[in-house]
N, C-alpha and C. Protein backbone atom coordinates (compact mmCIF):
# COMPACT_ATOMS: atom_id res chain seq x y z
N UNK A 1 5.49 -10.38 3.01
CA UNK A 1 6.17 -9.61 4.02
C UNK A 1 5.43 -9.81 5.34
N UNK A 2 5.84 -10.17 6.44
CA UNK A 2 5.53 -10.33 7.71
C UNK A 2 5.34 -9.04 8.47
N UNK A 3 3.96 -8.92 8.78
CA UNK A 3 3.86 -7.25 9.07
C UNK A 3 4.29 -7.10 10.53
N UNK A 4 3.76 -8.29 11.34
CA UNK A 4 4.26 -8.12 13.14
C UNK A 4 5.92 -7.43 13.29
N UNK A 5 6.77 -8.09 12.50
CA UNK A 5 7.90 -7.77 12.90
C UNK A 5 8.54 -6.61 12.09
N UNK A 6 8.05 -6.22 11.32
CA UNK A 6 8.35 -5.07 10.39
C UNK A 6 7.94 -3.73 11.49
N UNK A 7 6.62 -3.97 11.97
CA UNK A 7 5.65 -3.24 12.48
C UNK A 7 6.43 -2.57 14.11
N UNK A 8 7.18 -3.69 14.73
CA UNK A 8 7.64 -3.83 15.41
C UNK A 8 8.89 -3.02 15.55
N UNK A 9 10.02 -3.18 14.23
CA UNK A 9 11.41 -2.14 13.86
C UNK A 9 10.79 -0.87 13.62
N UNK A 10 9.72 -0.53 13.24
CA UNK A 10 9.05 0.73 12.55
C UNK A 10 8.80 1.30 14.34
N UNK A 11 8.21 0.61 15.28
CA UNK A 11 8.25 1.09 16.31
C UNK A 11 9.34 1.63 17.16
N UNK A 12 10.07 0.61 16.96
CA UNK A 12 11.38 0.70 17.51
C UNK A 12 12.28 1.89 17.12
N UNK A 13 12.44 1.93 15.58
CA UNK A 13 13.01 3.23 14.93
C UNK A 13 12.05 4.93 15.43
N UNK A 14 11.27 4.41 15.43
CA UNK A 14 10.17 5.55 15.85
C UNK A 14 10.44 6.37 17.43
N UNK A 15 10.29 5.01 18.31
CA UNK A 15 10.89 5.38 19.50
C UNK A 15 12.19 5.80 19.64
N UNK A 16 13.27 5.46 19.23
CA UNK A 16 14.61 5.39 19.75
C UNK A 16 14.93 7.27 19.79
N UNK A 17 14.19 8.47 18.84
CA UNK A 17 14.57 9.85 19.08
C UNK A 17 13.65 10.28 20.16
N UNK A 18 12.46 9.17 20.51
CA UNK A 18 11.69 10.02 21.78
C UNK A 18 12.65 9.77 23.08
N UNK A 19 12.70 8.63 22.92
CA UNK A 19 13.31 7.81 24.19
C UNK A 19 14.58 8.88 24.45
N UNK A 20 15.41 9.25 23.30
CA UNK A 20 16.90 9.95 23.68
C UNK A 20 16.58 11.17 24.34
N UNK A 21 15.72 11.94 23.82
CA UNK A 21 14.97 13.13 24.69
C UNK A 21 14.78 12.93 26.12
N UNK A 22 14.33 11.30 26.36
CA UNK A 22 14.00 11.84 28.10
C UNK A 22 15.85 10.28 28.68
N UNK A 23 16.16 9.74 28.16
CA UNK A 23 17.05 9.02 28.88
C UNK A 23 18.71 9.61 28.33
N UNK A 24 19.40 9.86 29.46
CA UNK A 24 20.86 10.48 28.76
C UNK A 24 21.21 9.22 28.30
N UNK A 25 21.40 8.16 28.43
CA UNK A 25 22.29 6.84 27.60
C UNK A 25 21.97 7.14 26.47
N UNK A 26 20.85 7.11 26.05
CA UNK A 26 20.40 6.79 24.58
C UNK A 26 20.51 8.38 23.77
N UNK A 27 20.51 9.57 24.35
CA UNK A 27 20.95 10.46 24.06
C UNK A 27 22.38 10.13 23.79
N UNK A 28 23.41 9.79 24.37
CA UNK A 28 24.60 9.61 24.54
C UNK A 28 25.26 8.96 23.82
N UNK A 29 24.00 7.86 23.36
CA UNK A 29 24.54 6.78 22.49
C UNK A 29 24.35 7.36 21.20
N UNK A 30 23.43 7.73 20.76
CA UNK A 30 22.83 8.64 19.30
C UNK A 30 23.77 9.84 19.29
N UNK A 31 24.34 10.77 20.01
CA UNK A 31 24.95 11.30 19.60
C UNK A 31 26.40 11.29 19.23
N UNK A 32 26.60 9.76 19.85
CA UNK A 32 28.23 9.71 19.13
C UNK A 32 28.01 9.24 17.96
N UNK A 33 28.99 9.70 16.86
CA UNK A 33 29.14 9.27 15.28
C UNK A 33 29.29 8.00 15.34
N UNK A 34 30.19 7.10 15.95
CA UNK A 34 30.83 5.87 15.91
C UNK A 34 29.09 4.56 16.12
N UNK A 35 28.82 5.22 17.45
CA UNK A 35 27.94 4.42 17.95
C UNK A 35 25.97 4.96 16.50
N UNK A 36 25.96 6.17 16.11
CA UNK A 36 25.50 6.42 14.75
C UNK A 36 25.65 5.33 13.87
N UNK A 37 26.81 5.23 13.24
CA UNK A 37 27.21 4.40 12.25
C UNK A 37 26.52 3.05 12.51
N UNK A 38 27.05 2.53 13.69
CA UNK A 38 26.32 1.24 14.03
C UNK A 38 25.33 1.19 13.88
N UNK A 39 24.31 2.28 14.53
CA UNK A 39 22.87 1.90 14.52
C UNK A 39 22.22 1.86 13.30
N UNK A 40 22.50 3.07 12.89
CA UNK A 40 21.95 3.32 11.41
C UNK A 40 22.50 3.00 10.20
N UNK A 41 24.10 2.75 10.16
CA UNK A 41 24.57 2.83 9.00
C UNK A 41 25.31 3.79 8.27
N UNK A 42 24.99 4.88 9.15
CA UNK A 42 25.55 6.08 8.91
C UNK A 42 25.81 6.84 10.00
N UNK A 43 26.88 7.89 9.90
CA UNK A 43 27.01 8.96 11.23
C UNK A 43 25.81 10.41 11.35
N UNK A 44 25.70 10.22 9.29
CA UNK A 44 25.08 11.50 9.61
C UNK A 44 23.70 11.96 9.81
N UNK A 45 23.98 13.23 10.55
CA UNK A 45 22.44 13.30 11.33
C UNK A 45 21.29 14.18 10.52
N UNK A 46 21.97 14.45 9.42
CA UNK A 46 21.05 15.23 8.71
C UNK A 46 20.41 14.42 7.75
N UNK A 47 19.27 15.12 6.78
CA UNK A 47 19.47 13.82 5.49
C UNK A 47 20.11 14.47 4.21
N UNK A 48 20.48 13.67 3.50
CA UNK A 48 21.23 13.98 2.73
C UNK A 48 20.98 12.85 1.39
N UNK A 49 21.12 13.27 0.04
CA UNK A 49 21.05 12.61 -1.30
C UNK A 49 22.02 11.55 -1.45
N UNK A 50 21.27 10.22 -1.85
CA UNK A 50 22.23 9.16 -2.09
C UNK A 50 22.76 9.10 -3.33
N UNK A 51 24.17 9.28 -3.36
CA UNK A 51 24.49 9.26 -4.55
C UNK A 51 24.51 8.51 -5.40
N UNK A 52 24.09 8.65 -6.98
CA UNK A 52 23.52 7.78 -7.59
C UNK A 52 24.74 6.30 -8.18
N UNK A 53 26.04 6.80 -7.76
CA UNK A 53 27.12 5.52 -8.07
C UNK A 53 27.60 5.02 -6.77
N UNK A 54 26.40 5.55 -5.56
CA UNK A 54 26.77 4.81 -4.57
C UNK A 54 26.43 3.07 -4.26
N UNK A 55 27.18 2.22 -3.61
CA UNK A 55 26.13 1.08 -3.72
C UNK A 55 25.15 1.36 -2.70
N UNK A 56 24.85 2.10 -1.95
CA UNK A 56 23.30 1.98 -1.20
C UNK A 56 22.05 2.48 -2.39
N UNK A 57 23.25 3.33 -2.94
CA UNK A 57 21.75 3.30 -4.02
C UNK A 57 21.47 2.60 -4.97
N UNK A 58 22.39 1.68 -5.24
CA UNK A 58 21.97 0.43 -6.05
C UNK A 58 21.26 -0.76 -5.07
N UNK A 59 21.72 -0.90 -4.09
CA UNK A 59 20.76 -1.95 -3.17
C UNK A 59 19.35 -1.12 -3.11
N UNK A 60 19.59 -0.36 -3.19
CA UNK A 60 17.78 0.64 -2.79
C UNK A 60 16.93 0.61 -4.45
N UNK A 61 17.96 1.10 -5.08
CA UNK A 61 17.10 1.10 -6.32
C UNK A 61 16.91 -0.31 -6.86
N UNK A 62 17.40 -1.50 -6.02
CA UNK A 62 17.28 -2.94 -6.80
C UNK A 62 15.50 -3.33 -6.09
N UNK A 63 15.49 -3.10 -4.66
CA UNK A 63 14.22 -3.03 -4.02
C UNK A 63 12.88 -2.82 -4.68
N UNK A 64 12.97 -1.13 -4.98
CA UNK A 64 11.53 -0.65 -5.53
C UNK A 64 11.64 -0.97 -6.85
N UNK A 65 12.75 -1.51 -7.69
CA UNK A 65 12.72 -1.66 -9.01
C UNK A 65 12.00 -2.88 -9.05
N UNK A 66 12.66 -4.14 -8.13
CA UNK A 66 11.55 -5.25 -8.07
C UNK A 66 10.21 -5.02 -8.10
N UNK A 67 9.90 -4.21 -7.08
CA UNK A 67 8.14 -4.03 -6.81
C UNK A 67 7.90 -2.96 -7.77
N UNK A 68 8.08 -2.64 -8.76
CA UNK A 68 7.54 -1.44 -9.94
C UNK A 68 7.07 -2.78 -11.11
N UNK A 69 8.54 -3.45 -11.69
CA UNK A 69 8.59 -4.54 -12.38
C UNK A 69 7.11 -5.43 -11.65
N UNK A 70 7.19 -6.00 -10.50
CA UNK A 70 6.14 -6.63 -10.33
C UNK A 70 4.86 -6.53 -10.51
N UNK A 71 4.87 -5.26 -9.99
CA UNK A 71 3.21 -4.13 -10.28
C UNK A 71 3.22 -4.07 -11.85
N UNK A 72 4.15 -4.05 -12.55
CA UNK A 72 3.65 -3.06 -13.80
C UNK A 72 4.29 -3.64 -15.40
N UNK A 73 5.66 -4.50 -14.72
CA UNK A 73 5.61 -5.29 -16.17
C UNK A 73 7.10 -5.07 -16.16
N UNK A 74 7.66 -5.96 -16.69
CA UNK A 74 9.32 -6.06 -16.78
C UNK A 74 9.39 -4.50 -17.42
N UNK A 75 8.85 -4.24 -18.75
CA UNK A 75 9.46 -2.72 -19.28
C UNK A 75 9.51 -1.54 -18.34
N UNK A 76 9.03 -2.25 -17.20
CA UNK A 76 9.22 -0.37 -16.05
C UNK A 76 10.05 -0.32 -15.54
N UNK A 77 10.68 0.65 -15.04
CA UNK A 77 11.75 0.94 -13.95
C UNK A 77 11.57 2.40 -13.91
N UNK A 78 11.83 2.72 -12.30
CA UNK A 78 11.89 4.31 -11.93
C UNK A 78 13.35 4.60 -11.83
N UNK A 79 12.92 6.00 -12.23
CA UNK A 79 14.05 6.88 -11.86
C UNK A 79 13.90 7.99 -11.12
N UNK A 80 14.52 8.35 -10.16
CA UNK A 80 14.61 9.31 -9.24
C UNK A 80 15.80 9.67 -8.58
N UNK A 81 15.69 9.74 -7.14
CA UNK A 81 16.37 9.91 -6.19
C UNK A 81 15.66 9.52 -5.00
N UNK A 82 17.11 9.57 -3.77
CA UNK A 82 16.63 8.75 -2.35
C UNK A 82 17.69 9.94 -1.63
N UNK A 83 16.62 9.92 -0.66
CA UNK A 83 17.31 11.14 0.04
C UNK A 83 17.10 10.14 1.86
N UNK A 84 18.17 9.87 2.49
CA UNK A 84 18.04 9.41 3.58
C UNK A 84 18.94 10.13 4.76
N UNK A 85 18.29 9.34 6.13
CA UNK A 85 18.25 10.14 7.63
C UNK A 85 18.42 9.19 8.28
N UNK A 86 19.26 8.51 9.01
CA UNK A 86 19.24 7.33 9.58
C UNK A 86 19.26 6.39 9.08
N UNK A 87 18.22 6.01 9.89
CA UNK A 87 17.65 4.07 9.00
C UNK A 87 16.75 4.42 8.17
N UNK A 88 16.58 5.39 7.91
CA UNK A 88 15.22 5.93 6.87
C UNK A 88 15.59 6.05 5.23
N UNK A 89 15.67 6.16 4.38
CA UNK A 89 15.38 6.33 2.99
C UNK A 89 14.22 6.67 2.36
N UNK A 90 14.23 7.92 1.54
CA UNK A 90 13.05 8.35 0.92
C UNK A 90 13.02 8.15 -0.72
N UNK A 91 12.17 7.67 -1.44
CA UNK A 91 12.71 7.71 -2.92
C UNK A 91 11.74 8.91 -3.58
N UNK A 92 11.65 9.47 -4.21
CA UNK A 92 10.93 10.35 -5.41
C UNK A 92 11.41 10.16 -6.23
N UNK A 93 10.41 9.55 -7.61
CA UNK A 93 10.88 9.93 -9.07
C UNK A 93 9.71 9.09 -9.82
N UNK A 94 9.86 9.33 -11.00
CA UNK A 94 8.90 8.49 -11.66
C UNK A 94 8.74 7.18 -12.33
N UNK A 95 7.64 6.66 -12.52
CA UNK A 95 8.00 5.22 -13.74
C UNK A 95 8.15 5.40 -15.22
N UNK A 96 9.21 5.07 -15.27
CA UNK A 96 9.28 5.19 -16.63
C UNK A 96 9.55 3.93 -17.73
N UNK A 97 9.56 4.26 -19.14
CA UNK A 97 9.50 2.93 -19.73
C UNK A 97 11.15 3.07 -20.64
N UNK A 98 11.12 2.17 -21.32
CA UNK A 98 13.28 1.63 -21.70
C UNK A 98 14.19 3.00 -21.96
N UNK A 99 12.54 3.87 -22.96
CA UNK A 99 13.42 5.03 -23.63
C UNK A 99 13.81 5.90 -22.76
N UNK A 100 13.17 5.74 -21.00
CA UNK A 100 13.07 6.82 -20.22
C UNK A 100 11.88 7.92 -20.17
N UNK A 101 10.97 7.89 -20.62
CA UNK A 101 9.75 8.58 -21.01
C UNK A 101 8.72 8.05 -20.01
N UNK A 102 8.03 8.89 -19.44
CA UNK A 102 7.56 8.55 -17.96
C UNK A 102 5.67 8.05 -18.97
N UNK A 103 5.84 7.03 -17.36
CA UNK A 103 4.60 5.88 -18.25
C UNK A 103 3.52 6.32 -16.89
N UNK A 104 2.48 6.29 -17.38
CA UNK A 104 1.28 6.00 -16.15
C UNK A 104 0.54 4.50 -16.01
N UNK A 105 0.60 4.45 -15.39
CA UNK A 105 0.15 3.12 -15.25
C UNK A 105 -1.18 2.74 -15.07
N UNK A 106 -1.85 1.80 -15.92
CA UNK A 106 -3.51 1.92 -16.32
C UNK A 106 -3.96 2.10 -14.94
N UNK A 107 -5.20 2.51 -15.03
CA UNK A 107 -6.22 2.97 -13.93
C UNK A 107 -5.50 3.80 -12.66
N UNK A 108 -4.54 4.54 -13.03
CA UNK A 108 -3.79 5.73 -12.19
C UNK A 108 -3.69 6.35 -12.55
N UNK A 109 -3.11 7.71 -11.85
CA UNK A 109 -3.12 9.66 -12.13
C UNK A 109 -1.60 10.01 -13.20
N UNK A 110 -0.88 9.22 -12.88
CA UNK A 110 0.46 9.77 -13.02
C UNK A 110 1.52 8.78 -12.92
N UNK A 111 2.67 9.22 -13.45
CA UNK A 111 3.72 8.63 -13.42
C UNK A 111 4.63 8.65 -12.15
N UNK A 112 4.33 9.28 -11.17
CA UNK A 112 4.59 9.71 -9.97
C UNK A 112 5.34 8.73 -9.48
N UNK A 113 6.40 8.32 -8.35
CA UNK A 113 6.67 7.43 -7.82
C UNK A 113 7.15 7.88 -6.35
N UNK A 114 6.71 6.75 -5.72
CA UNK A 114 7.14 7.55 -3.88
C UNK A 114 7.44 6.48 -2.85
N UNK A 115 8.46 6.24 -2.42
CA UNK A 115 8.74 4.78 -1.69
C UNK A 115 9.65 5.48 -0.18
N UNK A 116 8.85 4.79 0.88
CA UNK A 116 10.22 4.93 1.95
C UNK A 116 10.52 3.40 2.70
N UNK A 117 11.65 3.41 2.99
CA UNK A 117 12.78 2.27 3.29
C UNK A 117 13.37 2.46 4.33
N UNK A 118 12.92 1.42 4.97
CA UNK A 118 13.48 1.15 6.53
C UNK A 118 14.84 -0.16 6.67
N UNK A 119 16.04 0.74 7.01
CA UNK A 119 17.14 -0.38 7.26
C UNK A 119 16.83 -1.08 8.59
N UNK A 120 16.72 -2.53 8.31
CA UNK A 120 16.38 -3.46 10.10
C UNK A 120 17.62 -4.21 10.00
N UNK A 121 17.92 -5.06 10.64
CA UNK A 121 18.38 -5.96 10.85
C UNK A 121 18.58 -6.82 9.74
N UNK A 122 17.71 -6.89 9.01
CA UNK A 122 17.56 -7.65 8.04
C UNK A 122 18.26 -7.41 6.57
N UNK A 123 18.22 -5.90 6.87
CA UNK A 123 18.55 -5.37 5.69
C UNK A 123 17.42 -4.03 5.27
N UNK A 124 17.63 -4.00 4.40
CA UNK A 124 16.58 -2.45 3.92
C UNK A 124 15.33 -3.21 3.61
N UNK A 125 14.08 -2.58 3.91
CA UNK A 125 12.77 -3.11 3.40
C UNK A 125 11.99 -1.97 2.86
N UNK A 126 11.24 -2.10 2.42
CA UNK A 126 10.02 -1.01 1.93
C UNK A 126 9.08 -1.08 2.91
N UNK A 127 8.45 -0.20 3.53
CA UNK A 127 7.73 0.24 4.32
C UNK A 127 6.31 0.70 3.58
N UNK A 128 6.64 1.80 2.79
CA UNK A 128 4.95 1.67 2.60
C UNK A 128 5.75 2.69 0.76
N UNK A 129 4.88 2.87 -0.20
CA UNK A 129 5.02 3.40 -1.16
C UNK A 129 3.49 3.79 -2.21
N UNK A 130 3.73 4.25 -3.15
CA UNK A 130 2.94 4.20 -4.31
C UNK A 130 3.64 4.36 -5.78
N UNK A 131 2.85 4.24 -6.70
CA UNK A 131 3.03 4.36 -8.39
C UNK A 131 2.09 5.00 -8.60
N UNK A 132 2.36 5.99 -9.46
CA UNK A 132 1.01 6.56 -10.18
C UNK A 132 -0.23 7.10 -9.51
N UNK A 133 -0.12 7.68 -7.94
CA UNK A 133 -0.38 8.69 -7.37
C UNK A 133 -0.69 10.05 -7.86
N UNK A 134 -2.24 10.47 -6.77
CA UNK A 134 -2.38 12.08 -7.83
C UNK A 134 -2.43 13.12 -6.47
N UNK A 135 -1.27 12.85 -5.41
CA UNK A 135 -0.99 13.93 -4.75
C UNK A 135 -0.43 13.49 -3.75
N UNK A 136 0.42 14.27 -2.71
CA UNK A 136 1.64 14.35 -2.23
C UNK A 136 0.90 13.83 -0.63
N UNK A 137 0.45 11.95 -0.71
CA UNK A 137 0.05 11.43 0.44
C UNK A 137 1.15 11.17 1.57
N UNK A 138 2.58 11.07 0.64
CA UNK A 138 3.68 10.97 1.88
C UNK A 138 4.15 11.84 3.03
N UNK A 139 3.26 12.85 2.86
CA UNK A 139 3.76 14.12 3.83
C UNK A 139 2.85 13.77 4.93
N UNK A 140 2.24 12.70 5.06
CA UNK A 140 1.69 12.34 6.48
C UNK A 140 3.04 10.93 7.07
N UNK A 141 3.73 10.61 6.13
CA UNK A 141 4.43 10.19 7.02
C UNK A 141 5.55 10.44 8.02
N UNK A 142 5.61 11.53 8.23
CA UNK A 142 6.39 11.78 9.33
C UNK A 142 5.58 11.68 10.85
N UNK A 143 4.15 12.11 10.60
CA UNK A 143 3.14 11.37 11.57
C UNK A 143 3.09 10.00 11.74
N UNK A 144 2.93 9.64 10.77
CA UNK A 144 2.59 8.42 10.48
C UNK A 144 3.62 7.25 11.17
N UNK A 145 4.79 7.50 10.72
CA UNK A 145 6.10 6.92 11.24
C UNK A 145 7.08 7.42 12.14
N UNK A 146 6.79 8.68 12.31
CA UNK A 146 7.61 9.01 13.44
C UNK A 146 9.10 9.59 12.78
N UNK A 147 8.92 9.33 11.76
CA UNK A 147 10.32 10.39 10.98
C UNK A 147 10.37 11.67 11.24
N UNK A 148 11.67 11.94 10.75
CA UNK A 148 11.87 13.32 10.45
C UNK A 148 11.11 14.12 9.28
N UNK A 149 10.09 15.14 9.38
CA UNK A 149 9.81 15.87 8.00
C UNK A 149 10.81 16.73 7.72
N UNK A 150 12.03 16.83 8.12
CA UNK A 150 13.35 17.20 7.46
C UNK A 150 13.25 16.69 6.14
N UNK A 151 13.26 15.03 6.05
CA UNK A 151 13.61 14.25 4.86
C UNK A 151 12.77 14.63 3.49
N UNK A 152 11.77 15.19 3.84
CA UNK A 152 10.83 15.79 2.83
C UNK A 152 10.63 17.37 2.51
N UNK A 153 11.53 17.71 3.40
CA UNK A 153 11.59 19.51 3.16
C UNK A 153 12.74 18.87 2.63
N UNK A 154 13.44 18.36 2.28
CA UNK A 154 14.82 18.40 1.49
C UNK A 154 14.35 18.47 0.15
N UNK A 155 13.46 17.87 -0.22
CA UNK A 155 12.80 17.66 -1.60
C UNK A 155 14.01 17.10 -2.55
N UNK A 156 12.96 16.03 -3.54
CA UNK A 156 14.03 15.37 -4.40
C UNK A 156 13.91 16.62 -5.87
């Protein structure tokens, strides 16, 4: 993964709710639904649960399922939920193994799972995540990235 230009949309997404605060265009532009949709993909401004027979949540869950499988062995896959805000996506849930029975993964705390996903240009990417985590490090990313901590008071 090429971090300059990742690093770069992460800025960009970051800026675009400061910027609307002090310029009316970009206020103007973010608050119409139509011109929403475009940017983000969506109109809506809240976050809200992706539904699990939606296809964004099969393009999302094909993502971190790759990088679980990679980390941990074809028998893993998580299950959770993704709760998204924009271009943002949040996942919570755990790794688990075929029967569904949550696995820890050697030399980690837990079965824990925690991923957020940035839609660019490109398409959706993973931004930053963990497996098998032993406490709730994502609640610095709304500092961190400039999100909404809406998306995490929603809780999965």
């Amino acid at each position: 993964m090429k971090t300059a230009p990742l690093l770069a949309l992460i800025l960009a997404a970051t800026l675009l709710p400061v910027m609307a605060q002090q310029d009316p265009f970009i206020e103007q532009l973010t608050s119409d639904p139509n011109m929403r949709k475009e940017l983000f993909g969506t109109s809506a401004t809240e976050p809200y649960f992706v539904k699990h027979e939606d296809k964004l949540h099969q393009e999302l869950d094909s993502l971190i399922h790759a990088f679980a499988k990679k980390k941990h062995g074809a028998d893993s896959r998580l299950e959770g939920d993704f709760i998204r805000q924009k271009n943002w996506a949040f996942f919570m849930g755990n790794l688990v193994d075929e029967k569904g029975n949550p696995v820890t993964p050697k030399d980690e705390f837990s079965s824990d799972a925690a991923f957020l996903l940035l839609r660019t240009v490109n398409g959706w990417q993973i931004v930053d995540g963990s497996i098998g985590h032993s406490d709730a490090f994502y609640l610095i990313w709304p500092t961190q990235y400039g999100i909404s901590a809406e998306m995490f008071e929603t809780g999965c």
